[in-house]
C-alpha atoms as a PDB file:
ATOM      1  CA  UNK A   1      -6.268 -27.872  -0.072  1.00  0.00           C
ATOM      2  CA  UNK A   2      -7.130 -24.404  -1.038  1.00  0.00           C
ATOM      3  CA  UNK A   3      -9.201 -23.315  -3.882  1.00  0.00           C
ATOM      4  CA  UNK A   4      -8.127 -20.004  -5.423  1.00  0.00           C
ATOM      5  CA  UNK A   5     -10.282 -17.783  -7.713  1.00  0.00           C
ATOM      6  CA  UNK A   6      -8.411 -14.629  -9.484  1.00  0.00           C
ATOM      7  CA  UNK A   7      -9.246 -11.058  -8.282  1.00  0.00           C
ATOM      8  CA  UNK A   8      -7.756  -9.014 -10.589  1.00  0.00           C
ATOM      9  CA  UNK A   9      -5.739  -9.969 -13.961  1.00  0.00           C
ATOM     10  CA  UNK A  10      -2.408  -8.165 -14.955  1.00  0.00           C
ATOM     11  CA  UNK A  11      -5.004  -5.717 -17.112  1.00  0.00           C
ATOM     12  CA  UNK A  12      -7.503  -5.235 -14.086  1.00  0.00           C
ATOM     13  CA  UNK A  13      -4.737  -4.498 -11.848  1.00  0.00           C
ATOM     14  CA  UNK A  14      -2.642  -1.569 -13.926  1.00  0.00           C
ATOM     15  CA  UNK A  15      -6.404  -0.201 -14.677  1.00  0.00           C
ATOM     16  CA  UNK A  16      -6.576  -0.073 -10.927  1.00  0.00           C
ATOM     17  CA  UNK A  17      -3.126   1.487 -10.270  1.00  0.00           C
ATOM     18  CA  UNK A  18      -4.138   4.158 -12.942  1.00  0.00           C
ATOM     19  CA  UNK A  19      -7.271   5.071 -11.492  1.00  0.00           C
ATOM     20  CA  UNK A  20      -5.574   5.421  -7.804  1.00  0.00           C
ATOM     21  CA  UNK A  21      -3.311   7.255  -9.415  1.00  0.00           C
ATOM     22  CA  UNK A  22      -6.042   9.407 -11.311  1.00  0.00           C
ATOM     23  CA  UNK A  23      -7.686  10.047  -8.058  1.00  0.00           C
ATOM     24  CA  UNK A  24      -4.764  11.087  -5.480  1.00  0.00           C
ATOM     25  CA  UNK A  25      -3.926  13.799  -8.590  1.00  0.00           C
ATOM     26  CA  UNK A  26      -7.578  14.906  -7.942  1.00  0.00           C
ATOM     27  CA  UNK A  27      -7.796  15.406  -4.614  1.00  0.00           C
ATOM     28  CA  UNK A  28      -3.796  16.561  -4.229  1.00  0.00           C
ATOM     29  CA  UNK A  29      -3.622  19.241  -6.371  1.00  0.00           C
ATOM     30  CA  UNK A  30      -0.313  20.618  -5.936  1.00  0.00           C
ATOM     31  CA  UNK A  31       1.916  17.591  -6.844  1.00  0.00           C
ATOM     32  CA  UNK A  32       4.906  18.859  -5.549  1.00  0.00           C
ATOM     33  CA  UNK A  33       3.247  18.485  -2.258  1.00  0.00           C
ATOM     34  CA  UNK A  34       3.014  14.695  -2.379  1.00  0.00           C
ATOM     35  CA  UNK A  35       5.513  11.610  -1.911  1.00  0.00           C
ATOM     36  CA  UNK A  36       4.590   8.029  -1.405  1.00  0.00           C
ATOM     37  CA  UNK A  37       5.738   5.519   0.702  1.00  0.00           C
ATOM     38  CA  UNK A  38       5.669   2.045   0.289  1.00  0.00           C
ATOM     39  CA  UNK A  39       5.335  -0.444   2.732  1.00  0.00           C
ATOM     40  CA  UNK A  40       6.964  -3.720   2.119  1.00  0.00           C
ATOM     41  CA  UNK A  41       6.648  -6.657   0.628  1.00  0.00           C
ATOM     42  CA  UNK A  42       4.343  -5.440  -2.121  1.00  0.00           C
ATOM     43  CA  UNK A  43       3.532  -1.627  -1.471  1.00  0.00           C
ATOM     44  CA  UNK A  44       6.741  -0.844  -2.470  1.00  0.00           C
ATOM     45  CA  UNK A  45       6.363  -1.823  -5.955  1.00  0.00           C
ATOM     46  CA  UNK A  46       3.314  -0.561  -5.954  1.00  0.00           C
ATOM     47  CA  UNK A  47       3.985   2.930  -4.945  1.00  0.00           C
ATOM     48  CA  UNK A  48       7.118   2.691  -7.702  1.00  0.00           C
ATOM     49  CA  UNK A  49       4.708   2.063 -10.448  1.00  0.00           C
ATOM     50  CA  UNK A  50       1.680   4.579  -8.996  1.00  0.00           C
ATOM     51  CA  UNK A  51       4.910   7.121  -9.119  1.00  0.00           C
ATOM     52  CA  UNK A  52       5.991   6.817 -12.294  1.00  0.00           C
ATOM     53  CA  UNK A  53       1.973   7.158 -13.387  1.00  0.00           C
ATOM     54  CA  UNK A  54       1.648  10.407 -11.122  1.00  0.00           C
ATOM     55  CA  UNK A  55       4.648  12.054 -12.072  1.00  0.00           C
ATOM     56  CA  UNK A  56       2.913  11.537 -15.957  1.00  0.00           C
ATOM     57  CA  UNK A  57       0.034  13.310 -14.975  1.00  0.00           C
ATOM     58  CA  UNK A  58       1.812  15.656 -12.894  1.00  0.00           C
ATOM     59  CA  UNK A  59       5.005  16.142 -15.575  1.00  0.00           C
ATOM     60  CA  UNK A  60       6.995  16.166 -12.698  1.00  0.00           C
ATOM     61  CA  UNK A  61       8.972  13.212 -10.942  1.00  0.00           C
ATOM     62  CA  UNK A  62       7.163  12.221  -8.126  1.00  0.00           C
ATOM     63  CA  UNK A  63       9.238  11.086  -4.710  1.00  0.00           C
ATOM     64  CA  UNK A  64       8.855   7.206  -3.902  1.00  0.00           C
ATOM     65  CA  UNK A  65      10.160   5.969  -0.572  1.00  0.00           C
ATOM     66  CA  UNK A  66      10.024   2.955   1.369  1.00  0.00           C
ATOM     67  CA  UNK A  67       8.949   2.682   5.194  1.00  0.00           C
ATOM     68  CA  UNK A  68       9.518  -0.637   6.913  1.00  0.00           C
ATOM     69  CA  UNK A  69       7.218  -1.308   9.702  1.00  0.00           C
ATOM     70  CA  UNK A  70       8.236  -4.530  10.941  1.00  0.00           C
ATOM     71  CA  UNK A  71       9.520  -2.753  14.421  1.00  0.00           C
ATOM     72  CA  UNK A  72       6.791  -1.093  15.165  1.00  0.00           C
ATOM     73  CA  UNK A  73       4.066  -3.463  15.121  1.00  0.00           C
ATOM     74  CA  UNK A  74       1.788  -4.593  17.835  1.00  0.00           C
ATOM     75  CA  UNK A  75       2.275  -8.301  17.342  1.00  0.00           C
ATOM     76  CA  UNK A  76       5.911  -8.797  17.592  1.00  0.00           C
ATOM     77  CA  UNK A  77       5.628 -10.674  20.655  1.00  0.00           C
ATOM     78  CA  UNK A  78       2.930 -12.872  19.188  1.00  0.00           C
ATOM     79  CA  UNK A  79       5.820 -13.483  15.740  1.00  0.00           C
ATOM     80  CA  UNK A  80       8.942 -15.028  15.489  1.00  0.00           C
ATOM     81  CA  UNK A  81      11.816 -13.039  14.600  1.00  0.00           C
ATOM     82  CA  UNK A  82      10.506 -10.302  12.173  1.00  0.00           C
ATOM     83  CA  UNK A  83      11.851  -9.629   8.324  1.00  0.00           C
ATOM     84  CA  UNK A  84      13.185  -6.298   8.606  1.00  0.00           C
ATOM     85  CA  UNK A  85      13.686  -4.471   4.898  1.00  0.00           C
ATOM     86  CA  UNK A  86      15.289  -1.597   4.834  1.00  0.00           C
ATOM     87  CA  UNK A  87      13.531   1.841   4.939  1.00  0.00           C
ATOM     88  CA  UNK A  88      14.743   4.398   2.217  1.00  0.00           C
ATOM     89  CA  UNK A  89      13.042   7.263   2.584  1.00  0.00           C
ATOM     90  CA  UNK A  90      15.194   9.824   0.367  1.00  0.00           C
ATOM     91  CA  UNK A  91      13.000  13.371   0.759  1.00  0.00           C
ATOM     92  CA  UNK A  92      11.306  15.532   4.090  1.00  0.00           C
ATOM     93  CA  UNK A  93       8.139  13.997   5.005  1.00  0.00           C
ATOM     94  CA  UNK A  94       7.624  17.557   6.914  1.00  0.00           C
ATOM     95  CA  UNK A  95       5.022  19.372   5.397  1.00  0.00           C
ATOM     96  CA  UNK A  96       4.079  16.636   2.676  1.00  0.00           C
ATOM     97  CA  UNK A  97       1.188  15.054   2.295  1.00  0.00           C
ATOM     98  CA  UNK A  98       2.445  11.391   2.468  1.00  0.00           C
ATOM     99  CA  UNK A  99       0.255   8.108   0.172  1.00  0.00           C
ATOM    100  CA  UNK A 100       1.111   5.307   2.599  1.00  0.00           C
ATOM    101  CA  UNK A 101       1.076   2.977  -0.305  1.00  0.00           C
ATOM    102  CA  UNK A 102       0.226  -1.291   0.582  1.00  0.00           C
ATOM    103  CA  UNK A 103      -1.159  -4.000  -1.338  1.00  0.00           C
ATOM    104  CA  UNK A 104      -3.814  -4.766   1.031  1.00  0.00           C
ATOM    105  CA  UNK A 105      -5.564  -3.642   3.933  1.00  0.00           C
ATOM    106  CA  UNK A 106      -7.109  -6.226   6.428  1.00  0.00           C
ATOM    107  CA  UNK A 107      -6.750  -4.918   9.950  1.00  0.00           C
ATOM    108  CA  UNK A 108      -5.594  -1.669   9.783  1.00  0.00           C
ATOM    109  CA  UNK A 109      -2.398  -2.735  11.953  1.00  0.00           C
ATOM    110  CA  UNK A 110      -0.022  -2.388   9.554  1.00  0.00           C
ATOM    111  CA  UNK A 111      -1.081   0.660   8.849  1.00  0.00           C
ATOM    112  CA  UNK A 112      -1.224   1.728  12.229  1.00  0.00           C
ATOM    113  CA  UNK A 113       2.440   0.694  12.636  1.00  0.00           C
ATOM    114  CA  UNK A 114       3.239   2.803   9.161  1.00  0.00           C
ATOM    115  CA  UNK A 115       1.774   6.002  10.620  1.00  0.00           C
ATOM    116  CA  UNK A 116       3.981   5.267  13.907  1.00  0.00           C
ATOM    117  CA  UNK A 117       7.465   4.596  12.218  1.00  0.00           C
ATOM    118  CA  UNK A 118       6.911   7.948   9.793  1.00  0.00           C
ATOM    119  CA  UNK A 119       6.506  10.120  12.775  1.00  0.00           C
ATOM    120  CA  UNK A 120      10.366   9.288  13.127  1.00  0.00           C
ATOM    121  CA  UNK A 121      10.602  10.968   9.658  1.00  0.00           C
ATOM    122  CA  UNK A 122       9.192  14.272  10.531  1.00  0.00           C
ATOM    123  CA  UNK A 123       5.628  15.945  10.720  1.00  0.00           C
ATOM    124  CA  UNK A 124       3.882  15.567   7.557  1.00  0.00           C
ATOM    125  CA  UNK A 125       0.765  17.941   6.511  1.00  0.00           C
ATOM    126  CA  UNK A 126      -1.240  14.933   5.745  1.00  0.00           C
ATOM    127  CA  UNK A 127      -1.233  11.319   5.363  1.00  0.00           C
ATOM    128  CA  UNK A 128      -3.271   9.382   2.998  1.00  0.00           C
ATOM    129  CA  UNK A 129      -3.465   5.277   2.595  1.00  0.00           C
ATOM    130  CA  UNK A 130      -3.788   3.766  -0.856  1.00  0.00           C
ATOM    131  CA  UNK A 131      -4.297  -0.002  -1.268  1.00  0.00           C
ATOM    132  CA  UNK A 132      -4.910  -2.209  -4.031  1.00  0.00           C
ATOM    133  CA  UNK A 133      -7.322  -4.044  -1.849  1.00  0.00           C
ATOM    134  CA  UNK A 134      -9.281  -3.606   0.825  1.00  0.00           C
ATOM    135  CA  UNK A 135     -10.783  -6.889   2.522  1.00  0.00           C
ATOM    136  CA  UNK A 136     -12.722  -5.767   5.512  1.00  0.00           C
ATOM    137  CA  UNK A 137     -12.062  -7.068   8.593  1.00  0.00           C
ATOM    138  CA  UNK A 138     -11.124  -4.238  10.604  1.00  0.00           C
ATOM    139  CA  UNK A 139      -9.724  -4.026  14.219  1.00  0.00           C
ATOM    140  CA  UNK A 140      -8.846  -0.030  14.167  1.00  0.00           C
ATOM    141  CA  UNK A 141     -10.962   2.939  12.960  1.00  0.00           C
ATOM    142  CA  UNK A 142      -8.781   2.653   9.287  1.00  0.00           C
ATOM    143  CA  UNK A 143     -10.187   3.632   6.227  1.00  0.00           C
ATOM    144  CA  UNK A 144      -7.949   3.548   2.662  1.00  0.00           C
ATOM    145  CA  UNK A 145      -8.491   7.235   0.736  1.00  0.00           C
ATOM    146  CA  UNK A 146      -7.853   5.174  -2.707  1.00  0.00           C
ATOM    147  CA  UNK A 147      -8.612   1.693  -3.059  1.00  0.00           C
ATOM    148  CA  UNK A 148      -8.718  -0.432  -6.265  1.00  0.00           C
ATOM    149  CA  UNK A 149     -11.154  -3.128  -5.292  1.00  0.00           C
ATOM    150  CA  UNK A 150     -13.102  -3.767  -2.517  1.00  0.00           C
ATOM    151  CA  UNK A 151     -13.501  -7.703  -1.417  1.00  0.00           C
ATOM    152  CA  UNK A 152     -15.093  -8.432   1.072  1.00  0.00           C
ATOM    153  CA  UNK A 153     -14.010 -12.151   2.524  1.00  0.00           C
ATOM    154  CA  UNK A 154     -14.343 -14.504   5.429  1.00  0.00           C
ATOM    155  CA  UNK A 155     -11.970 -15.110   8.248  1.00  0.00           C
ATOM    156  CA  UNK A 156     -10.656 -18.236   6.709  1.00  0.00           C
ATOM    157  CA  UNK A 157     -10.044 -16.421   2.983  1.00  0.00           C
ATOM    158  CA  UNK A 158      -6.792 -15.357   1.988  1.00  0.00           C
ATOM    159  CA  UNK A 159      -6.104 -12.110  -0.817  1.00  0.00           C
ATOM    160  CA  UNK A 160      -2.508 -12.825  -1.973  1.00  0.00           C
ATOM    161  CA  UNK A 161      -1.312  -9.922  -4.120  1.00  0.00           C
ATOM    162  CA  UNK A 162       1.345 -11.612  -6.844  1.00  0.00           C
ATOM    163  CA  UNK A 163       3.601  -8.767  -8.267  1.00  0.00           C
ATOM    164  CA  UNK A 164       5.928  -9.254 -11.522  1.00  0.00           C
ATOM    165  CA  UNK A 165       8.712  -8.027  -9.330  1.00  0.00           C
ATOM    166  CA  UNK A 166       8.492 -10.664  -6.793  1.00  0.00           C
ATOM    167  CA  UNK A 167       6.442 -13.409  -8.653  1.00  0.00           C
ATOM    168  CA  UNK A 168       6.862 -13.080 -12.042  1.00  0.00           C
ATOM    169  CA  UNK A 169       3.244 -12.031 -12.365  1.00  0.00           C
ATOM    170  CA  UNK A 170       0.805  -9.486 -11.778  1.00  0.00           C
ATOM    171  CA  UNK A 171      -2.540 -10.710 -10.327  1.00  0.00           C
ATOM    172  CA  UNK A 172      -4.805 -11.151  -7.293  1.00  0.00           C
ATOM    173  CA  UNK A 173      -6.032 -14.224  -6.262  1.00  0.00           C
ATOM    174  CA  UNK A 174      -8.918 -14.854  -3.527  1.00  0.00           C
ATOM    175  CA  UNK A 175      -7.654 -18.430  -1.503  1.00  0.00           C
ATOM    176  CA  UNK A 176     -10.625 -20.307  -0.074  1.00  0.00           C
ATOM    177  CA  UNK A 177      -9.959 -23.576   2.184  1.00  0.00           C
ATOM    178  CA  UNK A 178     -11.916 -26.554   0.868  1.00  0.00           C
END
């Protein structure tokens, strides 16, 4: 039995996204200098809709790509077969500053594994993580540059990020076992 408590409503959560999206216009300047990346399941949606609200602010369209990581974890002896999506990554990461986009950030491995599979992409100027939440919990020196809500939880706490493209709803929802 779990007991879940919600994080963020489908209102709390695009106020979020806009204010992520608020802040990597302020300290990224020149817009035509940034893409994002997504990293499925979850960032990729996300980094779709923080696009679409950067490329308003910037009145130009803003490159979204996604960057599976599933290969180059450190875990993959420790999982069963991994889900591999496929990485579309349509634009030069060379020279861009790159938002590694993801839903959450525990660990810091998967974004570890990110920053390894985009060096296969090119050399980019700079790379900067955006999350919708950032838990704690961290086994590498990782720190998000634009987070929507910080919640800090115990070991045994799940976050589980439900997006309307993959759940029919938008919402976070803290999972505590009874």
């Amino acid at each position: 039995m779990t007991e879940t408590t919600v994080i963020l409503d489908a209102a709390a959560m695009q106020r979020a996204l806009t204010r992520i999206a608020h802040e990597i216009a302020e300290r990224n300047e020149n817009g035509a200098e940034v893409v994002l990346t997504g990293i499925p399941v979850g960032g990729d949606h996300l980094a779709k809709r923080l696009g679409k609200i950067l490329s308003e602010l910037w009145r130009q369209p803003v490159p979204v790509g996604i960057l599976d990581v599933s290969m180059h974890r450190d875990d993959l002896d420790q999982r069963a077969a991994p889900t591999v999506h496929p990485t579309v990554i349509p634009f030069d990461v060379t020279g861009k500053t790159v938002v590694l986009v993801d839903d959450v950030l525990f660990s810091g491995r998967t974004t570890r594994a990110a920053m390894d599979a985009l060096n296969d992409f090119g050399r980019p100027k700079k790379i900067q993580l955006a999350v919708v939440i950032d838990r704690g919990h961290r086994e590498l020196p990782i720190k998000a540059d634009f987070v929507g809500k910080n919640v800090p939880t115990a070991e045994g706490e799940k976050i589980r990020v439900r997006l309307v493209e993959n759940d029919g709803v938008d919402e976070v929802v803290l999972e505590r076992p009874r």
